[in-house]
PDB file of N, CA and C in Angstrom:
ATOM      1  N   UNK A   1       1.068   5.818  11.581  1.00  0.00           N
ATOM      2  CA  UNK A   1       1.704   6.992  11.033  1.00  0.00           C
ATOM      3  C   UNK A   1       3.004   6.571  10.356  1.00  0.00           C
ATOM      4  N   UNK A   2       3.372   7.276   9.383  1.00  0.00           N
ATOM      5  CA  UNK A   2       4.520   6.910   8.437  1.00  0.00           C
ATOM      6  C   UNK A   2       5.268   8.419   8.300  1.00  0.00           C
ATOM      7  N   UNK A   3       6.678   8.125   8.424  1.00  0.00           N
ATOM      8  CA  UNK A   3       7.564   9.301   8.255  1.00  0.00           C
ATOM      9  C   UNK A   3       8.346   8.971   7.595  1.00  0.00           C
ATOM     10  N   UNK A   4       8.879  10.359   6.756  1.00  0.00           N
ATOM     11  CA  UNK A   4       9.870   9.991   5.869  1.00  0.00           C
ATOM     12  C   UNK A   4      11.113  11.317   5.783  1.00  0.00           C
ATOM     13  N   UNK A   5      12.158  11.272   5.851  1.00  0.00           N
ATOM     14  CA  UNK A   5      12.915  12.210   5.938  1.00  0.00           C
ATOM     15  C   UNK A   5      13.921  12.577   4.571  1.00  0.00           C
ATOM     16  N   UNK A   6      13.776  13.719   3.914  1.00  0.00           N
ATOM     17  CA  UNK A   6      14.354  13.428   2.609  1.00  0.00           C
ATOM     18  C   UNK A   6      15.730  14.178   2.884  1.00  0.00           C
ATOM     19  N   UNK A   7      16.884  13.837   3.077  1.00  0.00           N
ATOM     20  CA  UNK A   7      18.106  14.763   3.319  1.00  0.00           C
ATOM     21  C   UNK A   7      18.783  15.552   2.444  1.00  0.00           C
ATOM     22  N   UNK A   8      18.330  15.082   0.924  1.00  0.00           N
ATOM     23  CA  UNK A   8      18.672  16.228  -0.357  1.00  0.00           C
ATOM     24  C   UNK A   8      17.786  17.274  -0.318  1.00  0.00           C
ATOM     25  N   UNK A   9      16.553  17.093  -0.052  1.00  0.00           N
ATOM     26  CA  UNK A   9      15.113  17.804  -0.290  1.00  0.00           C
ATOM     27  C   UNK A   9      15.306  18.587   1.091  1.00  0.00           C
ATOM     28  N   UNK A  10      16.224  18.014   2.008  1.00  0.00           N
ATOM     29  CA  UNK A  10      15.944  18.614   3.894  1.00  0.00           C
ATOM     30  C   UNK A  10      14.281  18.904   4.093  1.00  0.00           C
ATOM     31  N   UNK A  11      13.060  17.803   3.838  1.00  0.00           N
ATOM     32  CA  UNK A  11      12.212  17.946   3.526  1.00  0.00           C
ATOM     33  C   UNK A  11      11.431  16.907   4.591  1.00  0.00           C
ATOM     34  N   UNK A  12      10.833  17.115   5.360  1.00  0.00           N
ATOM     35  CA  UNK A  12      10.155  15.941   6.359  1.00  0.00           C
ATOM     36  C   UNK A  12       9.144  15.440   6.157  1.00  0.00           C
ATOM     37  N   UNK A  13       8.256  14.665   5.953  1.00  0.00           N
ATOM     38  CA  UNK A  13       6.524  14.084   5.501  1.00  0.00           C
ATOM     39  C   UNK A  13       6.218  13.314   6.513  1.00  0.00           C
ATOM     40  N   UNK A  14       4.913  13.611   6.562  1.00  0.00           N
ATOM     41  CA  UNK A  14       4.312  12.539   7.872  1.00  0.00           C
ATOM     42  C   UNK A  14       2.794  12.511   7.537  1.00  0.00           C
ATOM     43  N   UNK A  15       3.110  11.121   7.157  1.00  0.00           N
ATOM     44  CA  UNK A  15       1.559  10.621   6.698  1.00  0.00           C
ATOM     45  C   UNK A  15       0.802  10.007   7.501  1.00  0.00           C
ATOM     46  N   UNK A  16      -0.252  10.427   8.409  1.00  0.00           N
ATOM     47  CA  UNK A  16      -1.582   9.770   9.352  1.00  0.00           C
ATOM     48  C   UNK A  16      -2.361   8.894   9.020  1.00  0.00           C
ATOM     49  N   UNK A  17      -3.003   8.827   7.742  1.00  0.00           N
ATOM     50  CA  UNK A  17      -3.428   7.959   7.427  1.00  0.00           C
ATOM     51  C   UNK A  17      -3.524   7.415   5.706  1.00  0.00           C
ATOM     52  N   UNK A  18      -3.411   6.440   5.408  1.00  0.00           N
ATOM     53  CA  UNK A  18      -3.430   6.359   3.867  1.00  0.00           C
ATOM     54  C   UNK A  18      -4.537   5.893   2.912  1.00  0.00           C
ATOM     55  N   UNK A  19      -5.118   7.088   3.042  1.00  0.00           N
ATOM     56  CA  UNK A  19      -6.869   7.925   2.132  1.00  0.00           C
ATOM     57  C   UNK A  19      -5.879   8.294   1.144  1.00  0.00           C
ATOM     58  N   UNK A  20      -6.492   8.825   0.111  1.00  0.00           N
ATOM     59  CA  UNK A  20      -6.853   9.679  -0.989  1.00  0.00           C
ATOM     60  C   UNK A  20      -6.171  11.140  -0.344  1.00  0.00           C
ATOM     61  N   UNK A  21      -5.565  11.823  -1.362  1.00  0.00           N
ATOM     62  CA  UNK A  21      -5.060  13.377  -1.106  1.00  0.00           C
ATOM     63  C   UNK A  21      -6.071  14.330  -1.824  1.00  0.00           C
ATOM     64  N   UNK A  22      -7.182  14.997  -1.378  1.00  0.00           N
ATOM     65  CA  UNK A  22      -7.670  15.505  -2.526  1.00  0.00           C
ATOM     66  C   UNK A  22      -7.567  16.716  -2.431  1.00  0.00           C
ATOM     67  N   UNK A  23      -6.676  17.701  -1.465  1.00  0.00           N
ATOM     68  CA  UNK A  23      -6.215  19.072  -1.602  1.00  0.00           C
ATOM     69  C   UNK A  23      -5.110  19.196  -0.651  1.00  0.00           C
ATOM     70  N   UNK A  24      -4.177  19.713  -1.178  1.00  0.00           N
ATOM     71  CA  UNK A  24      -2.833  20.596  -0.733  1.00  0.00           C
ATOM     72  C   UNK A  24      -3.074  21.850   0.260  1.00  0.00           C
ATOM     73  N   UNK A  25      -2.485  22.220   0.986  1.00  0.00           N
ATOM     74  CA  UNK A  25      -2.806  23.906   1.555  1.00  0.00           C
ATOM     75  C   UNK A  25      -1.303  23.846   2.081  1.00  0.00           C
ATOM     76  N   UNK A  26      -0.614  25.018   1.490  1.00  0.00           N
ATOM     77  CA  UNK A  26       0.722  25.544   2.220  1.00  0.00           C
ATOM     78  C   UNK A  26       0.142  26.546   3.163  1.00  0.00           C
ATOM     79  N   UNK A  27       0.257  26.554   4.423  1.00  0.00           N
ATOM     80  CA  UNK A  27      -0.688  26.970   5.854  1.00  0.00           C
ATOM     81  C   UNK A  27       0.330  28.032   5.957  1.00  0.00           C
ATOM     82  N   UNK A  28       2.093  27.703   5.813  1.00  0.00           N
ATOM     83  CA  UNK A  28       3.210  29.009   6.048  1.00  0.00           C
ATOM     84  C   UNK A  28       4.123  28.653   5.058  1.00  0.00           C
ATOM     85  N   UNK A  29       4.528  29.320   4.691  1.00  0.00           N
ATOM     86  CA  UNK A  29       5.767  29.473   4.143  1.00  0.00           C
ATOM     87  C   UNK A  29       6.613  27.863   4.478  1.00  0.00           C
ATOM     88  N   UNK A  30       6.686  27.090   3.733  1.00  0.00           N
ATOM     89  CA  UNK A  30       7.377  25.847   4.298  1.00  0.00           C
ATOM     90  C   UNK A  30       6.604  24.167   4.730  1.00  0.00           C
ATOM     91  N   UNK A  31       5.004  24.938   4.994  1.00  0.00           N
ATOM     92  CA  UNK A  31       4.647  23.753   5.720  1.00  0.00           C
ATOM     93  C   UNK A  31       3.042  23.833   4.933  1.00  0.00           C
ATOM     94  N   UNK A  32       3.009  22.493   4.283  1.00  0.00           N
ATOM     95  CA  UNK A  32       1.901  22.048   3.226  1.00  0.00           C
ATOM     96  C   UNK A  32       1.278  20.955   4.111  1.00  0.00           C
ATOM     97  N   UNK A  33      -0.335  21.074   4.032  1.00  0.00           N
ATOM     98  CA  UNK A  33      -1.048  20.254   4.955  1.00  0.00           C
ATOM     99  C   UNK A  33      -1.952  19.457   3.704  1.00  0.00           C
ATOM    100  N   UNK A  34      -1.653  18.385   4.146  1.00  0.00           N
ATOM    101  CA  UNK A  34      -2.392  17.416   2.840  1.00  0.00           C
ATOM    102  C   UNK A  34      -3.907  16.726   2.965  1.00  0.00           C
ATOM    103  N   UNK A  35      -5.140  16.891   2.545  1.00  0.00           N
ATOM    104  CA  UNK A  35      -6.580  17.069   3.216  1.00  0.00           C
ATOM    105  C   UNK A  35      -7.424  15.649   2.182  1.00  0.00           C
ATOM    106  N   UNK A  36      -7.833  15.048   3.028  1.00  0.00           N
ATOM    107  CA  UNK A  36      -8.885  13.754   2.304  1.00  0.00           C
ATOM    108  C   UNK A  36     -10.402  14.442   1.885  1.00  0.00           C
ATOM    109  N   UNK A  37     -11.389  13.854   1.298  1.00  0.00           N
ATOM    110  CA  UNK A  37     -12.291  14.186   1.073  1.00  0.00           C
ATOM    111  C   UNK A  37     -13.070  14.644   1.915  1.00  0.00           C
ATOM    112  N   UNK A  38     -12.992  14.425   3.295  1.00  0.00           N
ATOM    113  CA  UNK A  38     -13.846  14.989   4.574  1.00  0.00           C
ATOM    114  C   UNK A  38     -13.044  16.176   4.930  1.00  0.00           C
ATOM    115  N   UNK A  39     -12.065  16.668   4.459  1.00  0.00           N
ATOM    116  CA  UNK A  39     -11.653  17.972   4.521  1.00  0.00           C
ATOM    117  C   UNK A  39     -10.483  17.117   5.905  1.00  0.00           C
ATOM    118  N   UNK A  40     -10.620  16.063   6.447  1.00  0.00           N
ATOM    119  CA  UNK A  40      -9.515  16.162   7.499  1.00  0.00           C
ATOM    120  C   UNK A  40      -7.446  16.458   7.144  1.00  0.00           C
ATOM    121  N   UNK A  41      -6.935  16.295   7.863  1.00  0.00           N
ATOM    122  CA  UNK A  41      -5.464  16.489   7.682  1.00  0.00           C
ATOM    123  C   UNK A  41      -5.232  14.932   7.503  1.00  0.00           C
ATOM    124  N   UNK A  42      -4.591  14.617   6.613  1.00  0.00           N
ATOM    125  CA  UNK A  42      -3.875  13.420   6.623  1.00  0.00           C
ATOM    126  C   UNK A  42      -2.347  13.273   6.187  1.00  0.00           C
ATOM    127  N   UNK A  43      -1.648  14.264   6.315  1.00  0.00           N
ATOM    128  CA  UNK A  43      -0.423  14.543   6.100  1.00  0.00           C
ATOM    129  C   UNK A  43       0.200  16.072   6.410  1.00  0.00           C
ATOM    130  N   UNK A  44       1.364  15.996   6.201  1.00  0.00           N
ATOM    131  CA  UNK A  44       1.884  17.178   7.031  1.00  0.00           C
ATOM    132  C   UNK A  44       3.829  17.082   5.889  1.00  0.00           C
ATOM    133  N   UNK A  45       3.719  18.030   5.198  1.00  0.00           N
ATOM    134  CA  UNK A  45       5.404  18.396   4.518  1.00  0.00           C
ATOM    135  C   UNK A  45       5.942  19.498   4.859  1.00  0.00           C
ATOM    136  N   UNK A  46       6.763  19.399   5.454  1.00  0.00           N
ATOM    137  CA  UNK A  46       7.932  20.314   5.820  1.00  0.00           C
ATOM    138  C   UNK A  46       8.963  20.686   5.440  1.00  0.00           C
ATOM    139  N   UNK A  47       9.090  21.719   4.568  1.00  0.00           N
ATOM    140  CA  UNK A  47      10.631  22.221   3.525  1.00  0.00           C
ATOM    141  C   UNK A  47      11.460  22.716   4.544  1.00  0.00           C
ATOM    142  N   UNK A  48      12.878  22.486   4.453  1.00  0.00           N
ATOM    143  CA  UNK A  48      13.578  22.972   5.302  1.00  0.00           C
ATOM    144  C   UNK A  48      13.479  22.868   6.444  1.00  0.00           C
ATOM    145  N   UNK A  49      13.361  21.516   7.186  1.00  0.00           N
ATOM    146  CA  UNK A  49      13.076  21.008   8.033  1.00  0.00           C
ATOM    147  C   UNK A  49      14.246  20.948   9.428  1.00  0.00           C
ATOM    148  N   UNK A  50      15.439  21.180   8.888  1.00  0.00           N
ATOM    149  CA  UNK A  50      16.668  20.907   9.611  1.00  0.00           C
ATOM    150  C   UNK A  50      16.575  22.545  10.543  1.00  0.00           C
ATOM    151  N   UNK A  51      16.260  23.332   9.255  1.00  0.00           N
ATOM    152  CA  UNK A  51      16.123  25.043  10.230  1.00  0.00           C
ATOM    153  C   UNK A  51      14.787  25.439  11.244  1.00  0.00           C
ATOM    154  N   UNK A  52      14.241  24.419  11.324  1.00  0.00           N
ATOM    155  CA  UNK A  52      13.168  24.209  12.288  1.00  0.00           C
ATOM    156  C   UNK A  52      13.069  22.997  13.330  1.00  0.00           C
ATOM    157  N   UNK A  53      14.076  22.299  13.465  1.00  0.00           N
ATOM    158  CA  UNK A  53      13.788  21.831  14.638  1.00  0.00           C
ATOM    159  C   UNK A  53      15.431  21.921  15.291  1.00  0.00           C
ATOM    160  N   UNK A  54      15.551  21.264  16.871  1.00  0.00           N
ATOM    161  CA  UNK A  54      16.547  21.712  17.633  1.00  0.00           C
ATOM    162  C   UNK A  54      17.882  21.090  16.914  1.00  0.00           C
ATOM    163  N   UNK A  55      18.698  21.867  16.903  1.00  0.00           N
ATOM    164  CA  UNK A  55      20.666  21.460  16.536  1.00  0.00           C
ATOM    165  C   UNK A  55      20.776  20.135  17.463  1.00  0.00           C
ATOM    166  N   UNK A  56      20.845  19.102  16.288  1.00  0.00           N
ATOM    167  CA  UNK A  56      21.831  18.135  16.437  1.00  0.00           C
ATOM    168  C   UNK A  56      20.719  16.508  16.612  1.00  0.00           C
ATOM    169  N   UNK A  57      19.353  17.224  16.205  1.00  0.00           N
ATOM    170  CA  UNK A  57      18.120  16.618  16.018  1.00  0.00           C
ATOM    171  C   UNK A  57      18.820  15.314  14.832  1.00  0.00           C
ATOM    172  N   UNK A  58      18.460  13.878  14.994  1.00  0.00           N
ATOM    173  CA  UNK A  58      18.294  13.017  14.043  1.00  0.00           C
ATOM    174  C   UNK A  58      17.564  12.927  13.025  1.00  0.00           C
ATOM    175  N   UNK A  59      17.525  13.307  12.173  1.00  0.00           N
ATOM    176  CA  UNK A  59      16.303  13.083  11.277  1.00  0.00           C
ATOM    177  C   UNK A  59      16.247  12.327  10.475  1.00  0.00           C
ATOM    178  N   UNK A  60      17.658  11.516  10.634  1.00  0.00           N
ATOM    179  CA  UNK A  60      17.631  10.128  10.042  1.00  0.00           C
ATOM    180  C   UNK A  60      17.003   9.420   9.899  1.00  0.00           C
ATOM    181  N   UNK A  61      16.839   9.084  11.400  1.00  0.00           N
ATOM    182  CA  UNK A  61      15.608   8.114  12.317  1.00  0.00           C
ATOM    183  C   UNK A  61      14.624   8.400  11.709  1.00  0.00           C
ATOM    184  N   UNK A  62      13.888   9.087  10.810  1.00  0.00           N
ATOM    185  CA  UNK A  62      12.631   9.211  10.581  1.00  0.00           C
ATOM    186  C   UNK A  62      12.719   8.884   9.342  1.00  0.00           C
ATOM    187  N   UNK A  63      13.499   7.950   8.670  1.00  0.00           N
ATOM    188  CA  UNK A  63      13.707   7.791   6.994  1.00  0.00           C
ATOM    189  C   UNK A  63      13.067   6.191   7.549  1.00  0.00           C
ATOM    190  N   UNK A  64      12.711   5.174   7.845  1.00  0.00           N
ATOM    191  CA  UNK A  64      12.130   4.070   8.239  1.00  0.00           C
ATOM    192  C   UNK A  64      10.819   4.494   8.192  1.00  0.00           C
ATOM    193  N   UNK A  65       9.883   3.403   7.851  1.00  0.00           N
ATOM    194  CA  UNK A  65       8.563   3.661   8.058  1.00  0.00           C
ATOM    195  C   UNK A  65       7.876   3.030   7.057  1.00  0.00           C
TER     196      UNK A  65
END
């Protein structure tokens, strides 16, 4: 798994495996699920990521990967 934390974008990505993207789905308001040809999840983007998880969370740490 690969994470990436964008702090201009306050935008989180987390990639499972690295297939092919061959459809997008924004599931809520904020959170886009990224789908391979077998229809599975192979990614996960999160807008506004800082207003969804707990105060004082690193999300630094997740810019490596």
């Amino acid at each position: 798994m690969k994470s990436r934390y964008d702090a201009e974008a306050d935008a989180l990505y987390l990639r499972f495996a690295d297939v092919a993207i061959v459809e997008s789905e924004e599931v809520r308001p904020g959170v886009v699920l990224d789908f391979d040809a077998e229809g599975r999840i192979v990614a996960v983007e999160i807008l506004d990521v800082s207003e969804h998880v707990a105060q004082g969370a690193d999300l630094q740490r997740l810019t490596a990967a």
